[in-house]
C-alpha atoms as a PDB file:
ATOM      1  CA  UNK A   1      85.562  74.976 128.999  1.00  0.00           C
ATOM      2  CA  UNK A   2      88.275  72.267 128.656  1.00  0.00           C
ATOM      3  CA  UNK A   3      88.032  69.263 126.808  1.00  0.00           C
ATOM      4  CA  UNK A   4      86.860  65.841 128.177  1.00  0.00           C
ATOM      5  CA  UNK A   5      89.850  63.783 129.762  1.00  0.00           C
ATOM      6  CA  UNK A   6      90.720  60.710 128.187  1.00  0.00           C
ATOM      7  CA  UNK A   7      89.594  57.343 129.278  1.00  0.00           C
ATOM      8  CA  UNK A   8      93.235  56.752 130.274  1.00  0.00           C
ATOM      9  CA  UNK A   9      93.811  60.141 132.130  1.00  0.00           C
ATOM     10  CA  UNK A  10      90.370  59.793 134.091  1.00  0.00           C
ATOM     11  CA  UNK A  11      91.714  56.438 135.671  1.00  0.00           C
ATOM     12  CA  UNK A  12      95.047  57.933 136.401  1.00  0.00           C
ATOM     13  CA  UNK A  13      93.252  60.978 137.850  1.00  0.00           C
ATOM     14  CA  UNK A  14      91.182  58.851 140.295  1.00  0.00           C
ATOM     15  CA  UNK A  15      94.306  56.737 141.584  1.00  0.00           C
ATOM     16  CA  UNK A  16      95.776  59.824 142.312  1.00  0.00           C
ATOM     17  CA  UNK A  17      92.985  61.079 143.989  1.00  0.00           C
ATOM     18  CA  UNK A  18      92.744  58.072 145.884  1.00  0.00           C
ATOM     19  CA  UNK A  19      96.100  58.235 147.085  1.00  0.00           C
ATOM     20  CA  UNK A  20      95.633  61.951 148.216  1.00  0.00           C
ATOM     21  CA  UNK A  21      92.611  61.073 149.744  1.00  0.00           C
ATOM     22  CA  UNK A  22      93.961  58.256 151.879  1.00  0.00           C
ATOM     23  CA  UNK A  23      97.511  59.643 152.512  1.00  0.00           C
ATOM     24  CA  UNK A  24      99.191  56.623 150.127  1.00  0.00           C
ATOM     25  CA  UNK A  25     101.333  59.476 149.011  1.00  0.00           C
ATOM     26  CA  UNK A  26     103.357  59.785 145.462  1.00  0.00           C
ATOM     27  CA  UNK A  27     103.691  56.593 142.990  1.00  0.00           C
ATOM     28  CA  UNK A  28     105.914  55.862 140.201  1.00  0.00           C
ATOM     29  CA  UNK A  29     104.800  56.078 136.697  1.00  0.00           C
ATOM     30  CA  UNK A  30     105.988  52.791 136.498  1.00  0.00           C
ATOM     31  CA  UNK A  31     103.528  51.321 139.485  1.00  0.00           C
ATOM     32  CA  UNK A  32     100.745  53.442 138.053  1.00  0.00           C
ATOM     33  CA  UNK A  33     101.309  51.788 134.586  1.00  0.00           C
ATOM     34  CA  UNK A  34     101.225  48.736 136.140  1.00  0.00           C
ATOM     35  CA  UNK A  35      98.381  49.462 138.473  1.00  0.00           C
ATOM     36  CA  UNK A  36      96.404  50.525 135.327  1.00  0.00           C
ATOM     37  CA  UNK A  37      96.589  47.116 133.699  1.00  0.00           C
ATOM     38  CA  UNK A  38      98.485  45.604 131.191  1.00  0.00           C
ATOM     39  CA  UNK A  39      97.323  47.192 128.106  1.00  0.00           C
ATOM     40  CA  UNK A  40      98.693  50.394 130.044  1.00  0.00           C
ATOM     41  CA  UNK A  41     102.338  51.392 129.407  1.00  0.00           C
ATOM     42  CA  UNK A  42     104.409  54.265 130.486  1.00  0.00           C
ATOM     43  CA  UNK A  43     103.744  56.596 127.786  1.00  0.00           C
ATOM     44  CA  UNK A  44     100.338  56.462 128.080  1.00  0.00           C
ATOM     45  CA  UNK A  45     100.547  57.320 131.701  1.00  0.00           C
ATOM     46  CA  UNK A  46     103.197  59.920 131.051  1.00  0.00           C
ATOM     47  CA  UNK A  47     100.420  61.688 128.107  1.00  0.00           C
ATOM     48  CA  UNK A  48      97.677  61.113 131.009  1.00  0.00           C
ATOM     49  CA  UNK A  49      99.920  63.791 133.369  1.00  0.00           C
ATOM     50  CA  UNK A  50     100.116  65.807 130.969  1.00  0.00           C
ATOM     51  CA  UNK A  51      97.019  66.102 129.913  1.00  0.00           C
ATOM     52  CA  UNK A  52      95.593  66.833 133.423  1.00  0.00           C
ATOM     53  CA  UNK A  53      98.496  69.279 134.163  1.00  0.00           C
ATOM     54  CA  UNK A  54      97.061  70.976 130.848  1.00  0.00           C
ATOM     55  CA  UNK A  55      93.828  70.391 132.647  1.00  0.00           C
ATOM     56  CA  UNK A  56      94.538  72.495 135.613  1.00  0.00           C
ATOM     57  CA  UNK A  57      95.156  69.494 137.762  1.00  0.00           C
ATOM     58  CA  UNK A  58      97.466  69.864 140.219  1.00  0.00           C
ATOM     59  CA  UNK A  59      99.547  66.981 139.479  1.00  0.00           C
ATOM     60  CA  UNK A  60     103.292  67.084 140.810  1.00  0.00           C
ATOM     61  CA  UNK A  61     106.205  65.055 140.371  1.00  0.00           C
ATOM     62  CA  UNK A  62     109.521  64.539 142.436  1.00  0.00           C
ATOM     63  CA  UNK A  63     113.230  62.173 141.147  1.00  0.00           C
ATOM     64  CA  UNK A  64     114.160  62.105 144.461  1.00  0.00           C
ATOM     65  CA  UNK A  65     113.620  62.687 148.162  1.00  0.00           C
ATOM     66  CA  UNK A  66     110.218  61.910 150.327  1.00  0.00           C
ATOM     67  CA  UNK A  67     107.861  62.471 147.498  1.00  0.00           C
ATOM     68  CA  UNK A  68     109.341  60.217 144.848  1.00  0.00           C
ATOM     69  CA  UNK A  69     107.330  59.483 141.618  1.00  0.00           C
ATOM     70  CA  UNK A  70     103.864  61.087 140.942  1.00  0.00           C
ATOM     71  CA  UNK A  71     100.792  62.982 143.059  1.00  0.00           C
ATOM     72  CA  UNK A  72      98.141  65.167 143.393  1.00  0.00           C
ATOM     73  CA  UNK A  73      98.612  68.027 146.161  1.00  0.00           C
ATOM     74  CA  UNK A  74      96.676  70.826 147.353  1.00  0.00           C
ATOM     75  CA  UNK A  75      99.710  73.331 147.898  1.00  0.00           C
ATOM     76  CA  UNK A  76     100.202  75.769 145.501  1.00  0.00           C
ATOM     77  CA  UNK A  77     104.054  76.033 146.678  1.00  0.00           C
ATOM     78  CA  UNK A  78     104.399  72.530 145.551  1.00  0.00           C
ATOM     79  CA  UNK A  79     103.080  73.318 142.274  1.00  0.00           C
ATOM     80  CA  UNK A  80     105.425  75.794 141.900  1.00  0.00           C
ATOM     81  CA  UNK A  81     107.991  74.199 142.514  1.00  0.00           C
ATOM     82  CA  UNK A  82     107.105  71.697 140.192  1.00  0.00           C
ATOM     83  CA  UNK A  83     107.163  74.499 137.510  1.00  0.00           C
ATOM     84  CA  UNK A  84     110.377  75.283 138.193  1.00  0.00           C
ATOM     85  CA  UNK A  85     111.861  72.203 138.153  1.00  0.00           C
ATOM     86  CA  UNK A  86     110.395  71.297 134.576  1.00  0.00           C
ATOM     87  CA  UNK A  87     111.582  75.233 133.195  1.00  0.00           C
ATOM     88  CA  UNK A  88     115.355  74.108 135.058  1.00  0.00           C
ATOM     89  CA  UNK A  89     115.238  70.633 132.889  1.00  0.00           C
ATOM     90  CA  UNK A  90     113.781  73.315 129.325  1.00  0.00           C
ATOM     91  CA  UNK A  91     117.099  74.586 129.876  1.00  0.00           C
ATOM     92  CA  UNK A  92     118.985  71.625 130.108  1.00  0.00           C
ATOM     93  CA  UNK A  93     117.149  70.071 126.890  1.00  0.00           C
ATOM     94  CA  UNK A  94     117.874  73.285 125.015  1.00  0.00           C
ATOM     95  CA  UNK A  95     121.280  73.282 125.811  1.00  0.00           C
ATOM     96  CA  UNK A  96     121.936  69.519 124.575  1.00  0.00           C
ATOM     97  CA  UNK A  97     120.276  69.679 121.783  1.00  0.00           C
ATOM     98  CA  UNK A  98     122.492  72.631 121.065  1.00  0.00           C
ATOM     99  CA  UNK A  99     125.403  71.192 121.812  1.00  0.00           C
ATOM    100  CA  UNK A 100     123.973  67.841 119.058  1.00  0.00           C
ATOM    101  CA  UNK A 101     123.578  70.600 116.475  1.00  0.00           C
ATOM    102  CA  UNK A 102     127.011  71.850 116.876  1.00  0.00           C
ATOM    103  CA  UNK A 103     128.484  68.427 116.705  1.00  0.00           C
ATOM    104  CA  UNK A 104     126.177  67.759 113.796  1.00  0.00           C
ATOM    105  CA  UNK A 105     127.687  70.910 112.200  1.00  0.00           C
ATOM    106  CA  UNK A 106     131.114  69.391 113.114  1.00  0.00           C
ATOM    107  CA  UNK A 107     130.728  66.204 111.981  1.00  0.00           C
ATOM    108  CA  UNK A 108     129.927  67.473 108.282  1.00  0.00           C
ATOM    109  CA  UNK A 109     133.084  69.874 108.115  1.00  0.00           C
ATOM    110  CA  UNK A 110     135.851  68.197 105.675  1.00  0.00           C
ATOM    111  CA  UNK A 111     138.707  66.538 107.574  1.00  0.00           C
ATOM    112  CA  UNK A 112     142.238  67.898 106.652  1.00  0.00           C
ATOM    113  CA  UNK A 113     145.102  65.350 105.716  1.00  0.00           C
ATOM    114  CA  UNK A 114     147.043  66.967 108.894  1.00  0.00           C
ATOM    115  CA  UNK A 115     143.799  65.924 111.028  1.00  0.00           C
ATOM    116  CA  UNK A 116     143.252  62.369 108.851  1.00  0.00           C
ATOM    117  CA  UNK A 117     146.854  61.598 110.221  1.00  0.00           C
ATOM    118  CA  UNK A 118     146.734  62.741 113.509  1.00  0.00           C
END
């Protein structure tokens, strides 16, 4: 059995249930945080989706096109494709934060006099 969803993810949940329910389609974290009050701020909402993705929600989010921002969905293809597009973005983090460490590791290497007067 899971644990109990937070106060914060509970109210996020039943927006987005809402807005499935009604056909009010997708919303921005930043509406949501807004929607949620002012004592509500993006990070909270973002740790809300999380936690009911880790939930077994099926909560989706799009950047661009006709389902911009954040909803619930009841097709499993969506889901998927959700999951995809966060492993595609893995990659991309992995890869910067290689590329930092190598220019970490760069940035520490003595500078010649032929480079100092280049």
């Amino acid at each position: 059995m899971s644990a109990p969803l937070s106060p914060t993810a509970r109210v996020v949940l039943s927006v987005l249930a809402d807005r499935l329910r009604f056909g009010t389609g997708a919303i921005t974290i930043r509406d949501l945080a807004a929607a949620l009050g002012l004592s509500v701020v993006r990070r909270d909402v973002e740790e809300a989706l999380a936690e009911l993705a880790l939930a077994g929600h099926p909560v989706v989010t799009a950047t661009s096109g006709e389902y911009l921002g954040v909803r619930l969905t009841n097709d499993p293809a969506e889901v998927r494709a959700c999951a995809r597009a966060y492993l595609r973005r893995c990659g991309q983090i992995r890869r910067r934060a290689r590329a930092l460490y190598e220019t970490a590791a760069a940035m520490e290497q003595p500078v010649t006099l032929w480079e100092a007067t280049a």
